[in-house]
N, C-alpha and C. Protein backbone atom coordinates (compact mmCIF):
# COMPACT_ATOMS: atom_id res chain seq x y z
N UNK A 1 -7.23 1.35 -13.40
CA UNK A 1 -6.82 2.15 -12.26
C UNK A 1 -5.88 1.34 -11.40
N UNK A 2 -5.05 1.89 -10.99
CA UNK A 2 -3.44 1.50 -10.05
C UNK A 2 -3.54 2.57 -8.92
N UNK A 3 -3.76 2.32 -7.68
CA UNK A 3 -3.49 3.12 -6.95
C UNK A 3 -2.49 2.25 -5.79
N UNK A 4 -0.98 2.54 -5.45
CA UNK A 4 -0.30 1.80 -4.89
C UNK A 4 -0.31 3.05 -3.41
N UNK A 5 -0.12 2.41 -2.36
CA UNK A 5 -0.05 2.73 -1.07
C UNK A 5 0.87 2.22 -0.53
N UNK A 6 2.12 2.88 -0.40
CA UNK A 6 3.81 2.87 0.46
C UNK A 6 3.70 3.68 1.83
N UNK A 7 4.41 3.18 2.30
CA UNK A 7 4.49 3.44 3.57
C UNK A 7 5.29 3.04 5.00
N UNK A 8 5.79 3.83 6.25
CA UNK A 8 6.57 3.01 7.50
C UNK A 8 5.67 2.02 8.20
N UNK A 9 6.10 0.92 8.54
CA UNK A 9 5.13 0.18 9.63
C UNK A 9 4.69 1.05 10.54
N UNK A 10 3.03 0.38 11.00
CA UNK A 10 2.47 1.21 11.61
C UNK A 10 1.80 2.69 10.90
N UNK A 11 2.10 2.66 9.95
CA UNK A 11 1.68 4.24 9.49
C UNK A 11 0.24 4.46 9.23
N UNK A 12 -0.40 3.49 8.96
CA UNK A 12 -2.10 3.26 8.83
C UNK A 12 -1.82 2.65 7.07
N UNK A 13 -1.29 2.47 7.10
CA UNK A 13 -1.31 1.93 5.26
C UNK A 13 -2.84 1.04 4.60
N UNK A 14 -1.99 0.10 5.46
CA UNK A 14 -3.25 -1.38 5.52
C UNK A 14 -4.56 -0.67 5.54
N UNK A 15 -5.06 0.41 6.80
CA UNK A 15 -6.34 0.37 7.24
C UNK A 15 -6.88 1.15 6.11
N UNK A 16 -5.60 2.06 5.58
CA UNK A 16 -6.12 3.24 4.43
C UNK A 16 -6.50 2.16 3.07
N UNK A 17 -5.57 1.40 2.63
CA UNK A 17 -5.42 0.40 1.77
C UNK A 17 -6.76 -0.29 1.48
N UNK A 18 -7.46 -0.74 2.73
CA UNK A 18 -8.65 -1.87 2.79
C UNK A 18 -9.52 -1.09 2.60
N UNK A 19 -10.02 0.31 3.43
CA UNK A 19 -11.18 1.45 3.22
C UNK A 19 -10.76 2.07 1.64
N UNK A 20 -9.94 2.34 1.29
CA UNK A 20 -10.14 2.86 0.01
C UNK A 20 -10.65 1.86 -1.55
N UNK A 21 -10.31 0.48 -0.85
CA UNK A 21 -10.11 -0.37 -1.95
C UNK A 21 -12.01 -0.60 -2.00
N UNK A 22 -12.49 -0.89 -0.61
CA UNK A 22 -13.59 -0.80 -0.75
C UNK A 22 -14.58 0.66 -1.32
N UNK A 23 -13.94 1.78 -1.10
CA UNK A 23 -14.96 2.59 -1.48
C UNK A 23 -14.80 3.02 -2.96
N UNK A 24 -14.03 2.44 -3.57
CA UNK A 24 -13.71 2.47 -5.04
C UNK A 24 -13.97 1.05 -6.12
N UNK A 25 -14.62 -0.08 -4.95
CA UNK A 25 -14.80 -1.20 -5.82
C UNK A 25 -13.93 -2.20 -6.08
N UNK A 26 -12.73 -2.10 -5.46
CA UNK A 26 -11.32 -2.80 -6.63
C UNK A 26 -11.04 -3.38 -5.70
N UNK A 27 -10.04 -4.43 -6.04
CA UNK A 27 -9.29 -5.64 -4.78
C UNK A 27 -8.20 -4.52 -4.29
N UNK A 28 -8.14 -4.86 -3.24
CA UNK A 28 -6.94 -4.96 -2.28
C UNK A 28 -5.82 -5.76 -2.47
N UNK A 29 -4.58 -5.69 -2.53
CA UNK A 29 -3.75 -7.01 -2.81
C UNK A 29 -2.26 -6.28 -1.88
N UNK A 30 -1.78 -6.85 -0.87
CA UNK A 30 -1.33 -6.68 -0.22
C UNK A 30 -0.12 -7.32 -0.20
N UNK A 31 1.21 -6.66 -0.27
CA UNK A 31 2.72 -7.18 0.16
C UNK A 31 2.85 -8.08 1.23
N UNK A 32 2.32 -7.57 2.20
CA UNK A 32 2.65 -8.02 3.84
C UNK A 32 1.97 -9.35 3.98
N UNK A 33 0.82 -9.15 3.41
CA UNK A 33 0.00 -11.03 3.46
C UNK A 33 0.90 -12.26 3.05
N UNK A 34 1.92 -11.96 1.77
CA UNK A 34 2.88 -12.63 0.76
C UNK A 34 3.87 -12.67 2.00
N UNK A 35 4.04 -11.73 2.29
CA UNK A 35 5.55 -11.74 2.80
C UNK A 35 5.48 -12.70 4.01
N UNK A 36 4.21 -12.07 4.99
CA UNK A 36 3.79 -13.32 6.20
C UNK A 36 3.48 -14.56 6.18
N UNK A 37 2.63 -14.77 4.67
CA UNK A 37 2.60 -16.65 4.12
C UNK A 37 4.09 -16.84 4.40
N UNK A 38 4.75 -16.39 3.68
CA UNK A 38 6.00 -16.95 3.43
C UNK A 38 6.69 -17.16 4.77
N UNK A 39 6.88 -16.08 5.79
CA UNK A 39 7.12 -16.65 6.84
C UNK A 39 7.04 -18.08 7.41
N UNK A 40 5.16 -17.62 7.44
CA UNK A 40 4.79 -18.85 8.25
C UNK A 40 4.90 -20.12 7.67
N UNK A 41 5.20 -19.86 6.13
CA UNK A 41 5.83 -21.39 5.35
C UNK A 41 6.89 -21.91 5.77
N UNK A 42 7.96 -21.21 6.30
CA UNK A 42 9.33 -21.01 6.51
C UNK A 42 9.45 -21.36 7.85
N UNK A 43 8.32 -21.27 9.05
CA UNK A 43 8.27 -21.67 10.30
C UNK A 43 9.47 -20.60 10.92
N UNK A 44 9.07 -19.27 10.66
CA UNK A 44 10.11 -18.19 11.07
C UNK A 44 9.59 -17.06 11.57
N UNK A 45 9.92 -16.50 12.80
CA UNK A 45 9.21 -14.94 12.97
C UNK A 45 9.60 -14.06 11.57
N UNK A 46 8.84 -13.09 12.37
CA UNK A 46 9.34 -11.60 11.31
C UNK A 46 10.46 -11.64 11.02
N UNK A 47 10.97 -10.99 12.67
CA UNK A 47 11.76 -10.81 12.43
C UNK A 47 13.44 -12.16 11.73
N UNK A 48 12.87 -13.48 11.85
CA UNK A 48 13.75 -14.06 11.60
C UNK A 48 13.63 -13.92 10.23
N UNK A 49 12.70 -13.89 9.52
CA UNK A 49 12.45 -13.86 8.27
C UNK A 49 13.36 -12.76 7.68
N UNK A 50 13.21 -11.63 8.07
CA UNK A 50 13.85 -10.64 7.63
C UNK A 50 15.28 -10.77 7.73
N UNK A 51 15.84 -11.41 8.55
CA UNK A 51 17.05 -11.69 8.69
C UNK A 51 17.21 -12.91 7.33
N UNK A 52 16.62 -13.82 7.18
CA UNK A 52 17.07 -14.60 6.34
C UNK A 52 16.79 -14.07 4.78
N UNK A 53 15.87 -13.00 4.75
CA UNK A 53 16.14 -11.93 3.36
C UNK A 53 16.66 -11.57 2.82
N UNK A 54 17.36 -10.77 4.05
CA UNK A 54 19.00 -9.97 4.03
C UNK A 54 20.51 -11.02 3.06
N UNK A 55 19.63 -12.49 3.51
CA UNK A 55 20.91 -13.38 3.09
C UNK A 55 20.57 -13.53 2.04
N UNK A 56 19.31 -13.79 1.14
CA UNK A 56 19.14 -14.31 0.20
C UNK A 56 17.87 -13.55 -0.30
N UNK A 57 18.68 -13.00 -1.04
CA UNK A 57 17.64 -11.97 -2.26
C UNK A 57 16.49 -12.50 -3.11
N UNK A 58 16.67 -13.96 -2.88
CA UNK A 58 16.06 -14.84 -4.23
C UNK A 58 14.28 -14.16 -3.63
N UNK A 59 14.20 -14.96 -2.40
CA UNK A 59 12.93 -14.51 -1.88
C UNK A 59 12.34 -13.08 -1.99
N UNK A 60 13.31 -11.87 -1.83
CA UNK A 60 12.54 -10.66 -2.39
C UNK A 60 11.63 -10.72 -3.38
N UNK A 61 13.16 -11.12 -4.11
CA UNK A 61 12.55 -10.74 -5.49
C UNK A 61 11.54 -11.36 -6.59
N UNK A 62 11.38 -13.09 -5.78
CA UNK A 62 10.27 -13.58 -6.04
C UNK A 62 9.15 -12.84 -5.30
N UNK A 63 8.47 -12.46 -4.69
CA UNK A 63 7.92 -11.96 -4.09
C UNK A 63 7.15 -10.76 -4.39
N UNK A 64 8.60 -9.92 -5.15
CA UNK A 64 8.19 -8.47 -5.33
C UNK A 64 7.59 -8.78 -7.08
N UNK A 65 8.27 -10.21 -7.42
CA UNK A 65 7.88 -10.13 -9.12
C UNK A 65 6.10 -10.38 -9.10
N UNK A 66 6.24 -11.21 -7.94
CA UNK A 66 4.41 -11.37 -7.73
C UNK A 66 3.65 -10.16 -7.54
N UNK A 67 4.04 -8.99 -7.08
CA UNK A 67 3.69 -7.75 -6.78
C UNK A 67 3.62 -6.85 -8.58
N UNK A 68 4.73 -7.14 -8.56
CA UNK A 68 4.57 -6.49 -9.94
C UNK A 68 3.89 -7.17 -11.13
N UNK A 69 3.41 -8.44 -11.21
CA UNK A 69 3.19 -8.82 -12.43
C UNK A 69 1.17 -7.88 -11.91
N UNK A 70 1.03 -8.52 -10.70
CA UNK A 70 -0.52 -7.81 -10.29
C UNK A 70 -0.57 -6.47 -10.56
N UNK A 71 0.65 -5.31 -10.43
CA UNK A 71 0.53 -4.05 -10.75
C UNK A 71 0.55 -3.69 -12.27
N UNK A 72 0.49 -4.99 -13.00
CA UNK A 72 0.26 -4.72 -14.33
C UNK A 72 -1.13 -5.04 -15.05
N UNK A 73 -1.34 -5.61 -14.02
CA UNK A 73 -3.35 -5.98 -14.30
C UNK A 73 -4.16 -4.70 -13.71
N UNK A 74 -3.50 -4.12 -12.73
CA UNK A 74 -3.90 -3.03 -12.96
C UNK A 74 -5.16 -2.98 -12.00
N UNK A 75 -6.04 -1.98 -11.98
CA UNK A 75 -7.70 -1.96 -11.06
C UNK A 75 -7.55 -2.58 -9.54
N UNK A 76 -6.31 -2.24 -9.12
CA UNK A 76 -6.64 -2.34 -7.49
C UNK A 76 -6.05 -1.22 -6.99
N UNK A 77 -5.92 -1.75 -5.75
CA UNK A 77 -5.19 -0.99 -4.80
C UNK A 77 -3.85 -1.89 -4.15
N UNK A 78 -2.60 -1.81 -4.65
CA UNK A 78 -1.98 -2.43 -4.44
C UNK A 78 -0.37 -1.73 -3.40
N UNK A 79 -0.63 -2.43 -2.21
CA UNK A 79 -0.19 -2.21 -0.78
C UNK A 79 0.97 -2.70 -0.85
N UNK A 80 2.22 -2.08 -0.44
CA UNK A 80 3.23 -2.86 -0.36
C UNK A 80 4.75 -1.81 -0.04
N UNK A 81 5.53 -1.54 0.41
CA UNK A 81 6.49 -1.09 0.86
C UNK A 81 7.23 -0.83 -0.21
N UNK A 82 7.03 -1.37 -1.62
CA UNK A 82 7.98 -1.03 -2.71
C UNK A 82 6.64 -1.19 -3.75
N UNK A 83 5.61 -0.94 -3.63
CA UNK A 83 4.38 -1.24 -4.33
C UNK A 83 4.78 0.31 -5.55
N UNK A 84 4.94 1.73 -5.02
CA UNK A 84 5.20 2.71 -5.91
C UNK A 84 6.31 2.63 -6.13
N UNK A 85 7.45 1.94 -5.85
CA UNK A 85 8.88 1.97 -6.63
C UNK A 85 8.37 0.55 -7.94
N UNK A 86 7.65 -0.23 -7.60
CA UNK A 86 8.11 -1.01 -8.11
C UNK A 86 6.57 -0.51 -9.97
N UNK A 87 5.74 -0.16 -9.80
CA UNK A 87 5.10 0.32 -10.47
C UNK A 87 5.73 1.61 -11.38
N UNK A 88 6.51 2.95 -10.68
CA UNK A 88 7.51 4.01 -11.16
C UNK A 88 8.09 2.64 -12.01
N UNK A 89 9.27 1.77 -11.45
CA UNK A 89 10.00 1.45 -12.07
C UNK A 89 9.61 0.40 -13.90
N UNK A 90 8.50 -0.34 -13.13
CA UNK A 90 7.61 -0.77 -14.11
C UNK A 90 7.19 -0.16 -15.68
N UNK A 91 7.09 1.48 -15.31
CA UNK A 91 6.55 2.78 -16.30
C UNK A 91 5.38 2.22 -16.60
N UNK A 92 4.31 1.59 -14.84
CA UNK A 92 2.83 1.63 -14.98
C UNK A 92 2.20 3.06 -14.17
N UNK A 93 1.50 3.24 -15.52
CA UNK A 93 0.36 4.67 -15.14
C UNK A 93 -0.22 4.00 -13.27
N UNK A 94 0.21 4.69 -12.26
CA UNK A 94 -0.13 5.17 -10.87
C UNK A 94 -0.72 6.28 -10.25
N UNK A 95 -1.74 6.18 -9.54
CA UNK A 95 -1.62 7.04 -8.13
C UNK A 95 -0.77 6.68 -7.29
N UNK A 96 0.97 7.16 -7.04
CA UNK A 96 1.58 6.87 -5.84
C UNK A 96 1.49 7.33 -4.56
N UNK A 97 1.30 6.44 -3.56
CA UNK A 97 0.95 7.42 -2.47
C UNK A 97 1.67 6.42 -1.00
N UNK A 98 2.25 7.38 -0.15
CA UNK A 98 3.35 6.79 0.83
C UNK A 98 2.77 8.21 2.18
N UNK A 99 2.36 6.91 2.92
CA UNK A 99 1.60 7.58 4.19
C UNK A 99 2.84 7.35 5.21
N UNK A 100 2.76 8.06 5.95
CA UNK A 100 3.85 8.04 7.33
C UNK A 100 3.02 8.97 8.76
N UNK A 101 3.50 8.35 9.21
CA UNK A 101 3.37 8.95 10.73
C UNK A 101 4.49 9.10 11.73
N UNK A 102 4.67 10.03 12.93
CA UNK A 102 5.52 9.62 13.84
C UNK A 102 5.86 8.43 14.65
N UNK A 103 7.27 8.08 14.85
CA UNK A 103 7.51 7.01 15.28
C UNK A 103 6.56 6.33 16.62
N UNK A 104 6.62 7.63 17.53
CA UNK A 104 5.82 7.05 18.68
C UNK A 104 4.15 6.48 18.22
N UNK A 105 3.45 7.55 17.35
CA UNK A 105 2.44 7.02 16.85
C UNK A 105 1.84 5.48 16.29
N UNK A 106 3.63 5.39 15.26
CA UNK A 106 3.39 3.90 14.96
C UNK A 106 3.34 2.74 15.73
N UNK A 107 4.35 2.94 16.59
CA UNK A 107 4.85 1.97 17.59
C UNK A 107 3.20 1.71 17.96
N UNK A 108 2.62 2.59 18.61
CA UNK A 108 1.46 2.73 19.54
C UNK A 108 0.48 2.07 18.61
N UNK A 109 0.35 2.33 17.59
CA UNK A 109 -0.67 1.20 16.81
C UNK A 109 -0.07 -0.21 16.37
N UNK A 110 1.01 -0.63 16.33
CA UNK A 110 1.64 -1.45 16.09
C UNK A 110 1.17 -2.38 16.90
N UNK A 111 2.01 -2.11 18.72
CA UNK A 111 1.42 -2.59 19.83
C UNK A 111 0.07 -2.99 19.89
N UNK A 112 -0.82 -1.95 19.58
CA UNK A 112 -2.60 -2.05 19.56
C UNK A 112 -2.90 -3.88 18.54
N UNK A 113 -2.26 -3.04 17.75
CA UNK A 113 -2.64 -4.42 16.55
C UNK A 113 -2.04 -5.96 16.97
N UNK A 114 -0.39 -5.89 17.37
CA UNK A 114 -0.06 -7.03 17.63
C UNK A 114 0.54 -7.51 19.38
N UNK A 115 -0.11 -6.46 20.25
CA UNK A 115 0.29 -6.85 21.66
C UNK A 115 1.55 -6.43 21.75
N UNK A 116 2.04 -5.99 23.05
CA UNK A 116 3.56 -5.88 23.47
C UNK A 116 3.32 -4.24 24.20
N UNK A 117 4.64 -3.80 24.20
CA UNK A 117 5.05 -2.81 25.03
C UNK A 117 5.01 -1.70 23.54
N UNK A 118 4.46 -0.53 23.40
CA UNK A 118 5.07 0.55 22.46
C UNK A 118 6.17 0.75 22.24
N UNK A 119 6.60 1.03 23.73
CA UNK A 119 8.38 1.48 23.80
C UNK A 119 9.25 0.37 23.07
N UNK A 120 8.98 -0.81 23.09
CA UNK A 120 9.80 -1.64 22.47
C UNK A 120 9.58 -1.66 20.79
N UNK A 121 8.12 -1.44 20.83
CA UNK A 121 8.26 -1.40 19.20
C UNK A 121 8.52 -0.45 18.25
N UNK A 122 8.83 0.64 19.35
CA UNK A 122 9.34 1.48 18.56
C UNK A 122 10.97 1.39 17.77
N UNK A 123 11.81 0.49 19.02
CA UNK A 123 13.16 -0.37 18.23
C UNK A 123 12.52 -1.06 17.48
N UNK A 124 11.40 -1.98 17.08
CA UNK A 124 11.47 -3.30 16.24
C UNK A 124 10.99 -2.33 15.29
N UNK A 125 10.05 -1.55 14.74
CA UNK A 125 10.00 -0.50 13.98
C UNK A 125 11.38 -0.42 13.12
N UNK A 126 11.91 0.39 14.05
CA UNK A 126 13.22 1.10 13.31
C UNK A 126 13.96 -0.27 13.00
N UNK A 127 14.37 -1.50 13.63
CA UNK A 127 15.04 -2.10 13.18
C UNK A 127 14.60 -2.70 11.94
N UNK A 128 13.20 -3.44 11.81
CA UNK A 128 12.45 -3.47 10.61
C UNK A 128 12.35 -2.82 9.37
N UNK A 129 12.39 -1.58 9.47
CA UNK A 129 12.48 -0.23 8.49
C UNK A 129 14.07 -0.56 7.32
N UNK A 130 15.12 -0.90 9.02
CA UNK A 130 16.52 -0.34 8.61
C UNK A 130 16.88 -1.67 7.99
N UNK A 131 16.41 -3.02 8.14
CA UNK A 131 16.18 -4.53 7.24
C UNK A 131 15.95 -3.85 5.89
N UNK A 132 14.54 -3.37 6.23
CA UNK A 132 13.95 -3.26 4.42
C UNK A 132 15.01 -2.62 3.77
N UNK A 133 15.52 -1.38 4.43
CA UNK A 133 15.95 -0.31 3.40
C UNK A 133 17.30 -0.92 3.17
N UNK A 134 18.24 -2.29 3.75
CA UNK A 134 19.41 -2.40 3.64
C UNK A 134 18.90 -3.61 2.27
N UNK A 135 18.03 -4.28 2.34
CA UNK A 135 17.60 -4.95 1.43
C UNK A 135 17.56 -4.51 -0.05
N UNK A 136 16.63 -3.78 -0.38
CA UNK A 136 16.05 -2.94 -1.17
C UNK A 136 16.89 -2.16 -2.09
N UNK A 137 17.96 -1.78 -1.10
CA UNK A 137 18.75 -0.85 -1.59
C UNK A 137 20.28 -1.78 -2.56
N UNK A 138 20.28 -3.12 -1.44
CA UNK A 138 21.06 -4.11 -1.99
C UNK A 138 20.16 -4.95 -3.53
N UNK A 139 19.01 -5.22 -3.48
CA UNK A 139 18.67 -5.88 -4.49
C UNK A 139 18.37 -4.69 -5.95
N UNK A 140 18.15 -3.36 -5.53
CA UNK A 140 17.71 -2.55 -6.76
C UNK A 140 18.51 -1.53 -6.55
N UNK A 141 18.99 -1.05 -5.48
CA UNK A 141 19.43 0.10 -5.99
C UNK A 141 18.64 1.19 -5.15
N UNK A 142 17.71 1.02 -4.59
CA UNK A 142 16.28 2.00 -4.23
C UNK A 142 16.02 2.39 -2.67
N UNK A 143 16.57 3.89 -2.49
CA UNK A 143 16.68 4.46 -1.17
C UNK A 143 15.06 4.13 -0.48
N UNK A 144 14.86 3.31 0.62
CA UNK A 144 13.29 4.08 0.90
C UNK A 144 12.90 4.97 1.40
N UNK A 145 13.91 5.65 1.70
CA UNK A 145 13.82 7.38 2.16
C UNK A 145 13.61 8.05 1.03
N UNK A 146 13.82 7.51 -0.08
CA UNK A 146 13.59 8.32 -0.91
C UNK A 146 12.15 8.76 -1.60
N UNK A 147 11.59 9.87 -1.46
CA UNK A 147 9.86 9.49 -1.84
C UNK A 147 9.24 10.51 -3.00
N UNK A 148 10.27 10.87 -3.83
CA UNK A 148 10.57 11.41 -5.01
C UNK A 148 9.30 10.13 -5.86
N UNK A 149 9.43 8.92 -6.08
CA UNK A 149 8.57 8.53 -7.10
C UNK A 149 7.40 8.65 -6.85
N UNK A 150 6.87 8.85 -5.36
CA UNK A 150 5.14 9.15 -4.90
C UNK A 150 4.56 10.38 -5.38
N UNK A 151 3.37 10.32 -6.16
CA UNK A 151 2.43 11.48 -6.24
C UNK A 151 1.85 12.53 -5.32
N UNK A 152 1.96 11.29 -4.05
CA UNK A 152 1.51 11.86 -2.99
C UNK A 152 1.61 11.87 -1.66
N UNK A 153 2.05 12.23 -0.58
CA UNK A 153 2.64 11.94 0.52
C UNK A 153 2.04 12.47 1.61
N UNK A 154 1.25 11.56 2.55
CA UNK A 154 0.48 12.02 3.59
C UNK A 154 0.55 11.38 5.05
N UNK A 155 0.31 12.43 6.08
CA UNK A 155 0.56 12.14 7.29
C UNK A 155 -0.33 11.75 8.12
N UNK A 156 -0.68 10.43 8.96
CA UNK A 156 -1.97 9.95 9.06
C UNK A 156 -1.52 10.53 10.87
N UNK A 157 -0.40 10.82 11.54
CA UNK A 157 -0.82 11.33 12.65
C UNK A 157 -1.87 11.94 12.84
N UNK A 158 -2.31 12.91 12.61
CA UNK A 158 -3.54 13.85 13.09
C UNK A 158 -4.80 13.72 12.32
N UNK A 159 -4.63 12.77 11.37
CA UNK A 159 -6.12 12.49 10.57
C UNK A 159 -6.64 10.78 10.06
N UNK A 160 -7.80 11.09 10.38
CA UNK A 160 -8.57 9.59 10.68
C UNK A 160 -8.19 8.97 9.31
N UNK A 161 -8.47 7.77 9.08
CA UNK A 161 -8.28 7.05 7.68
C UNK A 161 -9.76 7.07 7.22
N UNK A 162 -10.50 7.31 7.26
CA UNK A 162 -11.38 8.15 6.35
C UNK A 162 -11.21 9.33 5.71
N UNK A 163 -10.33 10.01 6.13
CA UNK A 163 -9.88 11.27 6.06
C UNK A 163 -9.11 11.39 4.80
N UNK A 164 -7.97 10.43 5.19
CA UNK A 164 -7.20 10.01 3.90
C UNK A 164 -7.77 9.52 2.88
N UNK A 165 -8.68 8.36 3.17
CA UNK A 165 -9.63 8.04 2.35
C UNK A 165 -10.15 9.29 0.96
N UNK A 166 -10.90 9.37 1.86
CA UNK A 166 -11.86 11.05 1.34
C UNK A 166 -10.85 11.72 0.10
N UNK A 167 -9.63 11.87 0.71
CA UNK A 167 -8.30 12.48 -0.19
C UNK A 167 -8.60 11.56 -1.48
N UNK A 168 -7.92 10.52 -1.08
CA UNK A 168 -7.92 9.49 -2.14
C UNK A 168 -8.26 9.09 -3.17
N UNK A 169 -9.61 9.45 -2.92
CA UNK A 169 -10.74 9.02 -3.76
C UNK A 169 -10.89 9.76 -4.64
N UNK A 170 -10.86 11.12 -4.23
CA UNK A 170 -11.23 11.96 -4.85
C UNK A 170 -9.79 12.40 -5.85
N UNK A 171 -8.69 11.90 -5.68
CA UNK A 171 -7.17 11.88 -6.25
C UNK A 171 -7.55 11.04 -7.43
N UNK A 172 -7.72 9.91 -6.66
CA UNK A 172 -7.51 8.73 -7.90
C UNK A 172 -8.83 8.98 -9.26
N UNK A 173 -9.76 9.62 -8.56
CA UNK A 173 -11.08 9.26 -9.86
C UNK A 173 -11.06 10.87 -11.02
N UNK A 174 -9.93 12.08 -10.14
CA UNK A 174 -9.54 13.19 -10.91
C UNK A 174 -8.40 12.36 -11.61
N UNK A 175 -7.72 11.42 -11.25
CA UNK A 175 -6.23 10.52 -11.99
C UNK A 175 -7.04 9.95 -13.10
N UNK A 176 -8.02 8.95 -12.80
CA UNK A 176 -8.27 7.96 -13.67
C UNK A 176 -10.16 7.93 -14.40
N UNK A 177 -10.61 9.10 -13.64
CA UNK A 177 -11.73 9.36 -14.64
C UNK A 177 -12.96 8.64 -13.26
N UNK A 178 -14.23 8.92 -13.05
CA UNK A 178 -15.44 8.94 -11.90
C UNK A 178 -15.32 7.46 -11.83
N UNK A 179 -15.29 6.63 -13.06
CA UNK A 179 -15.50 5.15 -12.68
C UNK A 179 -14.06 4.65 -12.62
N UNK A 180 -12.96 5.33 -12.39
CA UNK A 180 -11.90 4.66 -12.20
C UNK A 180 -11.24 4.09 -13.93
């Protein structure tokens, strides 16, 4: 079982990511943990990080190959911003699934999670977003507006992450059979 979880910052990914991984048994394995080691290896914010991405692809794509060699072992839940492009592209059997919410929403949990003003993170949001997608699109080819390769596409504004959960579960074990 492969169930990958895409998604905008802030969208509840992570929280959906960690509750589902637990109520199905399987690891969690997460993009953003990789991507933040690496930061903090690098002695760089986010956002500097992302800027030094933009320059040098090498780091993506080491990065994303670590993502993909795990989406070929298969039996998690594997989190990551290109986690269902990179599985589609792979031609590994998936549940794809890319959660979003409204901007103000995200910002507002963003803030919650890492301190600051909403209103501001709602620019670091979008500027963050508009990094990945200039990236992404430069190293593969791959719109992230585009959400054609997801199975499934859900909006965590108005519903709890149990909620999604609940969805999920019941997606992935009709995908991959009661024990996964």
């Amino acid at each position: 079982m492969l169930v990958t979880i895409s998604g905008v910052p802030g969208s509840g990914k992570t929280t959906v990511a960690r509750k589902l991984a637990r109520e199905l048994g399987v690891p969690h394995v997460y993009a953003g943990d990789l991507y933040r080691q690496e930061a903090k290896r690098r002695n760089l914010s986010l956002e500097a990080f992302n800027l030094e991405c933009e320059k040098d692809h090498s780091i993506d794509r080491a990065l994303d190959d670590q993502m993909a060699a795990r989406a070929h072992q298969g039996n998690c839940i594997l989190e990551g911003r290109l986690a269902g492009f990179l599985a589609d592209k792979e031609g590994i059997e998936a549940l794809k699934v890319w959660v979003t919410a409204s901007d103000d929403v995200r910002a507002q949990r963003v803030a919650q999670r890492d301190g600051g003003d909403w209103k501001q993170k709602v620019q670091q949001n979008e500027a963050r977003h508009a990094s990945d997608g200039r990236r992404y699109r430069e190293i593969y080819g791959f719109d992230i507006a585009d959400t054609d390769v997801y199975d499934l596409i859900l909006s965590s504004d108005d519903r709890t992450p149990e909620d999604l959960v609940e969805e999920l579960t019941a997606r992935a074990r009709e995908k991959f059979g009661q024990s996964g």
